[in-house]
Protein backbone atom coordinates (compact mmCIF):
# COMPACT_ATOMS: atom_id res chain seq x y z
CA UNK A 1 0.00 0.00 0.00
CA UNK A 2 1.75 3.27 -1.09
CA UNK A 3 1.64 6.25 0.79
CA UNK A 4 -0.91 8.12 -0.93
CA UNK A 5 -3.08 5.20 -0.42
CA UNK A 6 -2.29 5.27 3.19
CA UNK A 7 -3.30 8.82 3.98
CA UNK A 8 -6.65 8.56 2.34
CA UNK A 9 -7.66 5.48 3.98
CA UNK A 10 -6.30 7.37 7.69
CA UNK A 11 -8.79 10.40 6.34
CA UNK A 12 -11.94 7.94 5.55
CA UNK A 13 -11.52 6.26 8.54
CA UNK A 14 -10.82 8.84 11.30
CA UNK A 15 -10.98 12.41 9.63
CA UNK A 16 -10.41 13.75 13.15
CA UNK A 17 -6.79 12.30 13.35
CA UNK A 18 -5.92 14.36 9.78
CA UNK A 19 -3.27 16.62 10.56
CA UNK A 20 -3.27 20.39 8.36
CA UNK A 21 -0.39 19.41 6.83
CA UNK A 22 -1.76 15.73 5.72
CA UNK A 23 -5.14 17.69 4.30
CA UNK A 24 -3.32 19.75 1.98
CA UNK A 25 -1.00 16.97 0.87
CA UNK A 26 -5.01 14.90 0.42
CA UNK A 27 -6.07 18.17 -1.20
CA UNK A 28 -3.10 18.02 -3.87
CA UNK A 29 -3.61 14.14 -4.47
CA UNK A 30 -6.88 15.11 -5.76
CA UNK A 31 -5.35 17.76 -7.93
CA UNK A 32 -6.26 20.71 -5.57
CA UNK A 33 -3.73 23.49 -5.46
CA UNK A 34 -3.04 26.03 -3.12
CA UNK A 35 -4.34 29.73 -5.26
CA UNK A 36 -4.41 32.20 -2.47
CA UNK A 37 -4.40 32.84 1.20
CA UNK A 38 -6.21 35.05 3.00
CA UNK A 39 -5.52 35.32 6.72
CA UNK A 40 -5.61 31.65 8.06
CA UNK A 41 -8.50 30.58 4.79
CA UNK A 42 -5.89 28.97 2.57
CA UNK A 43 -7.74 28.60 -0.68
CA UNK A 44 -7.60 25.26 -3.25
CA UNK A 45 -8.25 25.12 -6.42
CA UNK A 46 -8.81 22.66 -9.05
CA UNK A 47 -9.66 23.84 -12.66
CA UNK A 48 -13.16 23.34 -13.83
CA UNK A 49 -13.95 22.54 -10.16
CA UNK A 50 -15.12 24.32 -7.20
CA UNK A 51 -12.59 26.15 -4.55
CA UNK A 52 -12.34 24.65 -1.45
CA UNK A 53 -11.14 26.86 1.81
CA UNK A 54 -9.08 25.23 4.16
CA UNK A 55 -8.48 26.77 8.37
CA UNK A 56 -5.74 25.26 10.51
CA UNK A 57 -6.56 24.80 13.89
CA UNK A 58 -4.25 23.70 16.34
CA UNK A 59 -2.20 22.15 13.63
CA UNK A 60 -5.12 19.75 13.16
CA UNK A 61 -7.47 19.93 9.93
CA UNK A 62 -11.12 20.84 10.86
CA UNK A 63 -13.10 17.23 10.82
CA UNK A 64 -16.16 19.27 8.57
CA UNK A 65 -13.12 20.34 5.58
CA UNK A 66 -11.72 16.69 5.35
CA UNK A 67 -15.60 15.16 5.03
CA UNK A 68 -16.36 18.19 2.59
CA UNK A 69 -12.96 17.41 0.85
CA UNK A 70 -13.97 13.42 0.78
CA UNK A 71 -17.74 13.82 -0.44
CA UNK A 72 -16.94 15.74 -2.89
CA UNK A 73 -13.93 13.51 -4.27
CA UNK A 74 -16.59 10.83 -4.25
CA UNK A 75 -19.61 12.35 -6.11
CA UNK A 76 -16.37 13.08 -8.59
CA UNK A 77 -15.55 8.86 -8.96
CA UNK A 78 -12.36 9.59 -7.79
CA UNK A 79 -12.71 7.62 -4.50
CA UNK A 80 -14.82 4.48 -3.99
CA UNK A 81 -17.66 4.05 -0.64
């Protein structure tokens, strides 16, 4: 199991243990990049897609971002139930 594969099975199955740092590196496996930044809302961006707003808190990624993050990368086939 490669790393990639790793970190999105850690976000499925316990989104509260995602780190900030491991929800941007999810963000960019789905071909999310980092636009802008305004104050602590770090902005992603994936053309022909919709943004996605990101908040660091305590290091940890907000539980709400990473489900948002994961529904979304499921409506779009790229993750299966």
């Amino acid at each position: 199991m490669s790393r990639a594969d790793k970190l999105v099975d850690k976000a499925c199955s316990n989104p509260g243990s995602l780190t900030f740092a491991e929800l941007v590196r999810l963000a960019g496996l789905f071909g999310f990049q980092q636009v802008r930044q305004r104050g602590s809302h770090r902005i992603f961006k994936r053309p022909g897609h919709p943004y996605f707003s990101f908040q660091e808190s305590g290091g940890m990624a907000k539980v709400a971002q990473v489900r948002q993050l994961l529904d979304y990368a499921r409506t779009q086939g790229w993750l299966e139930d």
